[in-house]
PDB file of N, CA and C in Angstrom:
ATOM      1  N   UNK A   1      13.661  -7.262   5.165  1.00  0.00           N
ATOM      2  CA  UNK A   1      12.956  -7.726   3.986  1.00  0.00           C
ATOM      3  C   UNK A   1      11.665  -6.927   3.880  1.00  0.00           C
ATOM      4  N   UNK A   2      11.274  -6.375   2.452  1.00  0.00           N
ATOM      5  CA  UNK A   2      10.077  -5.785   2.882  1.00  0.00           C
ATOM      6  C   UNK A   2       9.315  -6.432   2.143  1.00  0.00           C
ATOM      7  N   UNK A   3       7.712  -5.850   3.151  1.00  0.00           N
ATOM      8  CA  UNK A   3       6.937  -6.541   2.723  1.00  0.00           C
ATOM      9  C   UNK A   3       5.939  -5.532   1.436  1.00  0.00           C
ATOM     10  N   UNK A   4       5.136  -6.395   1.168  1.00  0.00           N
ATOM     11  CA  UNK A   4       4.797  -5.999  -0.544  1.00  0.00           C
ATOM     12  C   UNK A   4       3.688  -4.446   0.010  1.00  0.00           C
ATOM     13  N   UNK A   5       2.991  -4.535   1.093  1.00  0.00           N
ATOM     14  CA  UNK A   5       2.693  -2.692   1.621  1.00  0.00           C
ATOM     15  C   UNK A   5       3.704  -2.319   1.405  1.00  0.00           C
ATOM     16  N   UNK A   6       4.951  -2.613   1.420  1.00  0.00           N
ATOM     17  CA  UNK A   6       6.199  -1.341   1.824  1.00  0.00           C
ATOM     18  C   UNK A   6       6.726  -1.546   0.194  1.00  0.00           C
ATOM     19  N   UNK A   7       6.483  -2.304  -0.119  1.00  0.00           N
ATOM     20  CA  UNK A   7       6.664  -1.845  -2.120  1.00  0.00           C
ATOM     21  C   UNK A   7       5.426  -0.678  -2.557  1.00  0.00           C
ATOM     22  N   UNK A   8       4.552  -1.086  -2.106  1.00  0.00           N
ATOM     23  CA  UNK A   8       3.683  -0.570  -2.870  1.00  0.00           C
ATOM     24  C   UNK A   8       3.260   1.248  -2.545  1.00  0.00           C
ATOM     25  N   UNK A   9       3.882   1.032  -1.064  1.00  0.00           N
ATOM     26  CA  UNK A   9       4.113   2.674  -0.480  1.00  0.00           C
ATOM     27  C   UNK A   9       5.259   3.283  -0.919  1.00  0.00           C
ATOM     28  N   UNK A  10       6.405   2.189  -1.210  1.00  0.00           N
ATOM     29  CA  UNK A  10       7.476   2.865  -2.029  1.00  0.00           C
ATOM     30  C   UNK A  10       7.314   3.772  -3.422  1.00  0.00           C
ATOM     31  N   UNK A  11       6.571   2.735  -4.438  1.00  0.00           N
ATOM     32  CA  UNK A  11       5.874   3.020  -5.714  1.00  0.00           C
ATOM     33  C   UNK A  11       5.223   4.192  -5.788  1.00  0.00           C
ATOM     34  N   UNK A  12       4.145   4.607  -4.456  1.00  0.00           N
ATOM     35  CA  UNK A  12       3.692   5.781  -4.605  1.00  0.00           C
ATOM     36  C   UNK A  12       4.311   6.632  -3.877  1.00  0.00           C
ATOM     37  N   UNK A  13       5.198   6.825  -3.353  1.00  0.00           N
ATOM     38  CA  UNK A  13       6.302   7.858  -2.992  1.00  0.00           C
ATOM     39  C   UNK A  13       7.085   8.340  -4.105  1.00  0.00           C
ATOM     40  N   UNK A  14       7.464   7.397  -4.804  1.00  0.00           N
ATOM     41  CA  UNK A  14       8.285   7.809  -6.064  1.00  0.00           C
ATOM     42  C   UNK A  14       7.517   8.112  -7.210  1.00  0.00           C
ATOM     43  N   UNK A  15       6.076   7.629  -7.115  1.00  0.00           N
ATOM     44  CA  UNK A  15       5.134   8.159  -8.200  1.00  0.00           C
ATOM     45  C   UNK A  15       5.270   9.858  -8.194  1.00  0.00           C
ATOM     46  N   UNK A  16       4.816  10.025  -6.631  1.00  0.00           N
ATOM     47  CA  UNK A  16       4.934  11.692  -6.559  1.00  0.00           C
ATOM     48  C   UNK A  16       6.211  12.340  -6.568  1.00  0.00           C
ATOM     49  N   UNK A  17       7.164  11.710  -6.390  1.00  0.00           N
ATOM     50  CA  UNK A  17       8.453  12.578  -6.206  1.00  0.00           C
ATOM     51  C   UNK A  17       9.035  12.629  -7.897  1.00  0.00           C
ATOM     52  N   UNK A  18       8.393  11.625  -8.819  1.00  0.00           N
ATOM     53  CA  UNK A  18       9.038  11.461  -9.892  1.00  0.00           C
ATOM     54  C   UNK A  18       8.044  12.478 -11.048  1.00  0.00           C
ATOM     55  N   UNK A  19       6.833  12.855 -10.698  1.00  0.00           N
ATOM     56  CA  UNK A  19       5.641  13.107 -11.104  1.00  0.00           C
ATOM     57  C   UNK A  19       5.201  12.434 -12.492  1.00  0.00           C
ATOM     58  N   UNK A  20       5.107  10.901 -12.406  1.00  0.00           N
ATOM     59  CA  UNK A  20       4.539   9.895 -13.286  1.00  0.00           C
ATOM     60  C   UNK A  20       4.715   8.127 -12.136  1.00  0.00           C
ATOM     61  N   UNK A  21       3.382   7.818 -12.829  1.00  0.00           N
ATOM     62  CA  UNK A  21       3.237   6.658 -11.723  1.00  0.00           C
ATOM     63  C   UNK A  21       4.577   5.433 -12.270  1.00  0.00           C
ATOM     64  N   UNK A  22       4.640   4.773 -10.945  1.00  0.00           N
ATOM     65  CA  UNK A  22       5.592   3.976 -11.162  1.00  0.00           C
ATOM     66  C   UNK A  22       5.078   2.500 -10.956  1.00  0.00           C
ATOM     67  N   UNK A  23       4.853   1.932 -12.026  1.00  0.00           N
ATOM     68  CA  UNK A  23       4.724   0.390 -12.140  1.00  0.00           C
ATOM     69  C   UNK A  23       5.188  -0.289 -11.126  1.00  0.00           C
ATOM     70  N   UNK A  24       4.247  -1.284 -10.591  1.00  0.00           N
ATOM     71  CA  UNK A  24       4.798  -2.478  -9.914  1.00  0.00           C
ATOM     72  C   UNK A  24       4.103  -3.753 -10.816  1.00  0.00           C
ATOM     73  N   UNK A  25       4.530  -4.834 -11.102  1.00  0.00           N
ATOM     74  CA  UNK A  25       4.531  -5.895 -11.588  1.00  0.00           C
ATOM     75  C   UNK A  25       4.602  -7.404 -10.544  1.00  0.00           C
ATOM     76  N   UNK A  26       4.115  -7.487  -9.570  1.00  0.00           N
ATOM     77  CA  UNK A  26       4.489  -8.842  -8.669  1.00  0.00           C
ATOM     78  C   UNK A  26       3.826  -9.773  -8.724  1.00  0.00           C
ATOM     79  N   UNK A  27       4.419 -11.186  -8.725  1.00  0.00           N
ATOM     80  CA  UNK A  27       3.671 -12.427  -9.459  1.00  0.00           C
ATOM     81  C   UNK A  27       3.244 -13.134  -8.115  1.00  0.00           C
ATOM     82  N   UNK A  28       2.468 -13.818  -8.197  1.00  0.00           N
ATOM     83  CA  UNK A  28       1.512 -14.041  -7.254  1.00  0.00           C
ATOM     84  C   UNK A  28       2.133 -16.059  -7.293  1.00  0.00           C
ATOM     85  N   UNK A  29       2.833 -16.495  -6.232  1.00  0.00           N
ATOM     86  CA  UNK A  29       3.547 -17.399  -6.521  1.00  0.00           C
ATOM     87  C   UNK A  29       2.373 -18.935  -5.888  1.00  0.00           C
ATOM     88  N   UNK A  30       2.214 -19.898  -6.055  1.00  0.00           N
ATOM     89  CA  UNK A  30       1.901 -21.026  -5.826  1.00  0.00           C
ATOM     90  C   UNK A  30       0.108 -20.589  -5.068  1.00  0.00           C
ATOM     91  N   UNK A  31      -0.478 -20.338  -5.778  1.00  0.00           N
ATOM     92  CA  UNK A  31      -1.968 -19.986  -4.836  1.00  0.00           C
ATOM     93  C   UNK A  31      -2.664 -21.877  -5.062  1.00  0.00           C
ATOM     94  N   UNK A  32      -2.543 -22.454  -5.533  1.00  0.00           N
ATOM     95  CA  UNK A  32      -3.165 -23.756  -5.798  1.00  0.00           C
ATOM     96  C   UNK A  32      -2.513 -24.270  -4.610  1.00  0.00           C
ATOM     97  N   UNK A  33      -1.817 -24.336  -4.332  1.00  0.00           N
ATOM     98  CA  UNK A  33      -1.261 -24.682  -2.897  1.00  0.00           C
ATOM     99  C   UNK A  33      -1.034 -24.247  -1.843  1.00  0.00           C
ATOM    100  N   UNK A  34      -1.213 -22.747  -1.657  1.00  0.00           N
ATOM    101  CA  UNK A  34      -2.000 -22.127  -0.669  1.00  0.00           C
ATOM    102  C   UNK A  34      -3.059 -22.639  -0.068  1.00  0.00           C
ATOM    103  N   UNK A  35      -4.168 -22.553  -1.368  1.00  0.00           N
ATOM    104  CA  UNK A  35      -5.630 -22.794  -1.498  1.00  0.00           C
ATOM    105  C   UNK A  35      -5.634 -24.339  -0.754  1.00  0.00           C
ATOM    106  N   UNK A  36      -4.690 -25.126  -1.068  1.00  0.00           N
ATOM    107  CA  UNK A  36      -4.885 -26.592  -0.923  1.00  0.00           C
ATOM    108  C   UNK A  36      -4.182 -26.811   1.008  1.00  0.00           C
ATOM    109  N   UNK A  37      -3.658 -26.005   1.404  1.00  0.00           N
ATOM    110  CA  UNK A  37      -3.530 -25.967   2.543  1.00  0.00           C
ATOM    111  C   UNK A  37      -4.620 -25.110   3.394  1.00  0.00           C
ATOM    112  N   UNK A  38      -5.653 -24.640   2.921  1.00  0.00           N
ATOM    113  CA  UNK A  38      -6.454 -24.398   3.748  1.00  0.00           C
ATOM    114  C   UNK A  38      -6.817 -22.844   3.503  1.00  0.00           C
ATOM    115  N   UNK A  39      -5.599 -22.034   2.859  1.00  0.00           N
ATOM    116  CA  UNK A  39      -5.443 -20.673   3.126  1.00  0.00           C
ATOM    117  C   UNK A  39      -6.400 -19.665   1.756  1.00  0.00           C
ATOM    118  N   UNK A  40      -6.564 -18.654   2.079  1.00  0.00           N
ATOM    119  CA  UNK A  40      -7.034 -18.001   0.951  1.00  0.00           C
ATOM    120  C   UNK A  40      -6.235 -17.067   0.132  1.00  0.00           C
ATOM    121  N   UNK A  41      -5.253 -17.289  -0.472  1.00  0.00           N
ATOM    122  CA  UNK A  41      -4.310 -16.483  -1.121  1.00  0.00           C
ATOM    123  C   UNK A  41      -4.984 -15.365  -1.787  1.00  0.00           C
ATOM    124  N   UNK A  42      -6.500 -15.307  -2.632  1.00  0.00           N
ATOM    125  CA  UNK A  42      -7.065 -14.466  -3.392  1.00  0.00           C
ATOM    126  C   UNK A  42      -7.282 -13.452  -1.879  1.00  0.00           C
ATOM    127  N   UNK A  43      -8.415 -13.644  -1.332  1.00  0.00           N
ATOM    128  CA  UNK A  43      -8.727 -12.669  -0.249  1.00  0.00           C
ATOM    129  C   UNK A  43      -8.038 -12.115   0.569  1.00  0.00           C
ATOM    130  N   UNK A  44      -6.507 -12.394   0.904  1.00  0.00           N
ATOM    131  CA  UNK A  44      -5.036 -12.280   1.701  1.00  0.00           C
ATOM    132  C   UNK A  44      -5.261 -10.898   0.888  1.00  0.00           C
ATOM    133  N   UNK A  45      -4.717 -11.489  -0.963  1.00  0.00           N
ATOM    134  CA  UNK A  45      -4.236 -10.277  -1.770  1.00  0.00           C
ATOM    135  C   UNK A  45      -5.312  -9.032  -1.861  1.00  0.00           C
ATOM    136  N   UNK A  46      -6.285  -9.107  -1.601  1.00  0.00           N
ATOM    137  CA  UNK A  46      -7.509  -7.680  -1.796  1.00  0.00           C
ATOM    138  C   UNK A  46      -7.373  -7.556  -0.875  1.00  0.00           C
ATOM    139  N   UNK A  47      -7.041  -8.068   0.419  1.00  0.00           N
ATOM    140  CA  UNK A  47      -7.211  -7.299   1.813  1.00  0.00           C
ATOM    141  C   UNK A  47      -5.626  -6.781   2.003  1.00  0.00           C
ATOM    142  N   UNK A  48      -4.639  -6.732   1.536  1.00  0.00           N
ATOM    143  CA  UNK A  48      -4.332  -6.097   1.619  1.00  0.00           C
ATOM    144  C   UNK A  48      -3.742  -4.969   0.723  1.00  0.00           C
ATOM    145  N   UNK A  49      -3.974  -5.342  -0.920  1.00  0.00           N
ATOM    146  CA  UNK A  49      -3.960  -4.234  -1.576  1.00  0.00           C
ATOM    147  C   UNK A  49      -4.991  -2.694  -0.971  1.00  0.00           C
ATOM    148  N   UNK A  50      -4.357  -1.731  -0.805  1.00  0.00           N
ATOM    149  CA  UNK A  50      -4.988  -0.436  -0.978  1.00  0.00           C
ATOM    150  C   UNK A  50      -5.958  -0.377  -1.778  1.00  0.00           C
ATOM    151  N   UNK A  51      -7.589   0.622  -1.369  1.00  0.00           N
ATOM    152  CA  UNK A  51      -8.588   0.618  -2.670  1.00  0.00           C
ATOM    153  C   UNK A  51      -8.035   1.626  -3.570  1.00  0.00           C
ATOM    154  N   UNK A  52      -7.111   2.462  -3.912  1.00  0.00           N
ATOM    155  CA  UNK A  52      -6.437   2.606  -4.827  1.00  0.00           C
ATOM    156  C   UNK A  52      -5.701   1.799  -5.810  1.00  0.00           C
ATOM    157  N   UNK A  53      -5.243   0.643  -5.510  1.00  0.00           N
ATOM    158  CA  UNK A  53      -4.333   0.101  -6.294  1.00  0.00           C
ATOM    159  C   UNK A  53      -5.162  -1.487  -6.660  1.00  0.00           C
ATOM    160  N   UNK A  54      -6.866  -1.365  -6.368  1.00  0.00           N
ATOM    161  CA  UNK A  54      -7.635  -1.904  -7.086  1.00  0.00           C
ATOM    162  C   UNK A  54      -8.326  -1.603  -8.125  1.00  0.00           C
ATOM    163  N   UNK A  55      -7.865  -0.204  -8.459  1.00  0.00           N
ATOM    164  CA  UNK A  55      -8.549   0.384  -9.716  1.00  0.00           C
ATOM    165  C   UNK A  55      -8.445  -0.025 -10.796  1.00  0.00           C
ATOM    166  N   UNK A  56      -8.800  -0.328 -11.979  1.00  0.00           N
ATOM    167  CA  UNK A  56      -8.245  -0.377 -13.202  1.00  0.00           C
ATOM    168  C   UNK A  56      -7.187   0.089 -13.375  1.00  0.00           C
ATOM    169  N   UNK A  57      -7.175   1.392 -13.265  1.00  0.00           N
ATOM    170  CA  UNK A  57      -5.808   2.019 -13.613  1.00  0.00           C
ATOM    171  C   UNK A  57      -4.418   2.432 -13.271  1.00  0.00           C
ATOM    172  N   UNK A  58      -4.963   1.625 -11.866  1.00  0.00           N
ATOM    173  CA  UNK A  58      -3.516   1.003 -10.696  1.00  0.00           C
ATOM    174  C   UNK A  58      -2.853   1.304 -11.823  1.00  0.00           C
ATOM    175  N   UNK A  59      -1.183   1.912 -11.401  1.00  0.00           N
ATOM    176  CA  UNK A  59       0.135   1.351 -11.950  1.00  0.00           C
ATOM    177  C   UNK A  59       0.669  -0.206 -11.270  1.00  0.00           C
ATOM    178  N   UNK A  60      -0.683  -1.320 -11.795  1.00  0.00           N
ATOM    179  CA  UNK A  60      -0.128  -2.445 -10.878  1.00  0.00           C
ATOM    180  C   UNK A  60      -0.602  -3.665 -11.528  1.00  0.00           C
ATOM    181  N   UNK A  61       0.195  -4.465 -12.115  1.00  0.00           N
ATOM    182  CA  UNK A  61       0.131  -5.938 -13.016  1.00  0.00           C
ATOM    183  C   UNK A  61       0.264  -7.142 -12.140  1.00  0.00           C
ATOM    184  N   UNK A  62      -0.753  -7.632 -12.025  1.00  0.00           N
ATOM    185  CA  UNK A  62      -0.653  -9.332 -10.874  1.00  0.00           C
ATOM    186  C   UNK A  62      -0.298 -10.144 -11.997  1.00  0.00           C
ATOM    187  N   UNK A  63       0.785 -10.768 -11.343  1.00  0.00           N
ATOM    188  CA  UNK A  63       1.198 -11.810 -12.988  1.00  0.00           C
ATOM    189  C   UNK A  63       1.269 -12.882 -12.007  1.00  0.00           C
ATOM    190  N   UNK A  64       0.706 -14.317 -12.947  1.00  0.00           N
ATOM    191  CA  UNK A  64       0.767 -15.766 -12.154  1.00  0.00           C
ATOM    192  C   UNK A  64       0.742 -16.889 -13.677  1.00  0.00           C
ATOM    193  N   UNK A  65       1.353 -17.705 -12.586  1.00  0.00           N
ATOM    194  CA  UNK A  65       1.309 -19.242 -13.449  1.00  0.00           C
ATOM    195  C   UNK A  65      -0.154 -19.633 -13.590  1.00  0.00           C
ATOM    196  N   UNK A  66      -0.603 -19.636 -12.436  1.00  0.00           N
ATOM    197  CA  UNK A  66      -2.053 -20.152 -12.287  1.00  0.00           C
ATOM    198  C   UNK A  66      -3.255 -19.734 -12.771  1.00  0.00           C
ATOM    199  N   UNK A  67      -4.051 -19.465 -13.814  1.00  0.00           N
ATOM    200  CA  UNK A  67      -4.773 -18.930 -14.220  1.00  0.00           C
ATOM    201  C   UNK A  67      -6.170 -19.629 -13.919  1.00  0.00           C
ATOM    202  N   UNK A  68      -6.412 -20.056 -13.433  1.00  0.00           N
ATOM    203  CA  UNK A  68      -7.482 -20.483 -12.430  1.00  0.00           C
ATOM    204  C   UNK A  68      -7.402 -18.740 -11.193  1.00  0.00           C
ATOM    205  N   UNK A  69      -6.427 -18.937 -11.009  1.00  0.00           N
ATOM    206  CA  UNK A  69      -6.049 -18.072  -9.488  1.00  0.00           C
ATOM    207  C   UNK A  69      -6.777 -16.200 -10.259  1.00  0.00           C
ATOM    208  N   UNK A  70      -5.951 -16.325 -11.373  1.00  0.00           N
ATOM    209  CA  UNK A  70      -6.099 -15.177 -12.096  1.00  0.00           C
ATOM    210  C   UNK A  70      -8.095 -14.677 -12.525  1.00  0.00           C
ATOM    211  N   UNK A  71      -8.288 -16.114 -13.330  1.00  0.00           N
ATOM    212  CA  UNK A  71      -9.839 -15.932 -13.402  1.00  0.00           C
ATOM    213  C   UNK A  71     -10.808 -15.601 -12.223  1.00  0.00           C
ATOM    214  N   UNK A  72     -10.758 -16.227 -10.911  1.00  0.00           N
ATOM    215  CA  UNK A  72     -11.258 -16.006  -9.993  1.00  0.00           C
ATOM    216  C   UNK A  72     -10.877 -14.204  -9.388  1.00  0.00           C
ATOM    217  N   UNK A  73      -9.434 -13.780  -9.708  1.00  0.00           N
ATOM    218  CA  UNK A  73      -9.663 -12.815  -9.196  1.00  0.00           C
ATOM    219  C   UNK A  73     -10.096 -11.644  -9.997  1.00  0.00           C
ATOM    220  N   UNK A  74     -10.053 -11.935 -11.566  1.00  0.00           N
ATOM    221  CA  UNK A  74     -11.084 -11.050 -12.320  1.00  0.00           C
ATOM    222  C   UNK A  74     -12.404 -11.065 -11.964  1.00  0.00           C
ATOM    223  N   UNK A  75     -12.629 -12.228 -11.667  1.00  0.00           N
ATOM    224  CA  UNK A  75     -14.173 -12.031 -10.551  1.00  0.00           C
ATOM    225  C   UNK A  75     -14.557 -10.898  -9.873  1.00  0.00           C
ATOM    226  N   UNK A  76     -13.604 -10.964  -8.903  1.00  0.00           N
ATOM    227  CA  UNK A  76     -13.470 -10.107  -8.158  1.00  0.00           C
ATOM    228  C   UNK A  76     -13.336  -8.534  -8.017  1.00  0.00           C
ATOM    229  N   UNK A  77     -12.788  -8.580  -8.746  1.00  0.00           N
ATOM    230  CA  UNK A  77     -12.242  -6.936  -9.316  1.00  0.00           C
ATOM    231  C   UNK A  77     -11.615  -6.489 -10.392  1.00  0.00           C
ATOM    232  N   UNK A  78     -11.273  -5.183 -10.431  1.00  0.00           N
ATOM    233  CA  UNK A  78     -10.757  -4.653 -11.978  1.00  0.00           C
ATOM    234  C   UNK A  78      -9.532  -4.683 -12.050  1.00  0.00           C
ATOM    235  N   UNK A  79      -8.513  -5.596 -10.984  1.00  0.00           N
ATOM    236  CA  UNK A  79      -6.777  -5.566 -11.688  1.00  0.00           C
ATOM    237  C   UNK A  79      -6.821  -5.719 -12.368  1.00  0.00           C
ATOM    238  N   UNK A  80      -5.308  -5.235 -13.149  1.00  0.00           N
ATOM    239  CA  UNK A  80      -4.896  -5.919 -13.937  1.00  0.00           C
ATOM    240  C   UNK A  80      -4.484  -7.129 -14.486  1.00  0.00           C
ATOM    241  N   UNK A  81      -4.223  -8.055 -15.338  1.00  0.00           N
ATOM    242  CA  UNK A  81      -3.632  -9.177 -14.815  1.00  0.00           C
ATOM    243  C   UNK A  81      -3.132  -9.762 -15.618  1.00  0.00           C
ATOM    244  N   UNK A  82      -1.800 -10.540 -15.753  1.00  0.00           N
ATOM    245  CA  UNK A  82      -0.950 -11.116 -16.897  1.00  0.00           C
ATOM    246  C   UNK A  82      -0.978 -12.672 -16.119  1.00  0.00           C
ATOM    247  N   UNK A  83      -1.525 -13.395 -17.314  1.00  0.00           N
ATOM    248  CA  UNK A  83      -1.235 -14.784 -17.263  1.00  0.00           C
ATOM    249  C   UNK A  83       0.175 -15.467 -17.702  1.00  0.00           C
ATOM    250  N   UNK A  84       0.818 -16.047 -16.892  1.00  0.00           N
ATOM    251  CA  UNK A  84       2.168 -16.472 -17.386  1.00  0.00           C
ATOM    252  C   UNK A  84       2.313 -17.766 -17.843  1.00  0.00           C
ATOM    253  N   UNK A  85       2.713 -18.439 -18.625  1.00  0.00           N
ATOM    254  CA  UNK A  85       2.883 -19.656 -19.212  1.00  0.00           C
ATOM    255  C   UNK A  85       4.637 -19.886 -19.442  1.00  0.00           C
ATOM    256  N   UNK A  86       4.536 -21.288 -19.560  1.00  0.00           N
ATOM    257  CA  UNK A  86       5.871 -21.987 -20.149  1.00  0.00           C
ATOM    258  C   UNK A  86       6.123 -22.363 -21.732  1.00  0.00           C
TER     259      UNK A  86
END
């Protein structure tokens, strides 16, 4: 199973082999209940995104239900970020 470093090293392997960046899109699943068990789901995700793929112009979309989760991490930095609704 890989883990989301080994997507995101995939993405830029094929960025260069394809010569155009390659989108990743991964939704950021239950952080209100992370958060509510104690854990820090926001600071997990910046520590281990690359400072490349915190740029603005990352080929990289954080999409979530939670937009609480989302606002706090525009705080934080310049991802991108898609709010998801029902």
């Amino acid at each position: 199973i890989p883990r989301f470093t080994d997507v995101l090293a995939l993405a830029e392997q094929e960025s260069g082999r394809r010569g155009r960046a390659v989108m990743v899109i991964p939704e950021v699943k239950h952080p209100g209940e992370a958060s509510a068990a104690g854990l820090d789901p926001l600071q997990r995700l910046l520590d281990t995104l690359p400072p490349p793929s915190q740029q603005p112009d990352a080929p990289l979309i954080l999409q979530c239900f939670d937009w609480e989760y989302l606002r706090a991490l525009k705080s934080r930095t310049a991802l991108c970020t898609m709010a998801l609704f029902e």
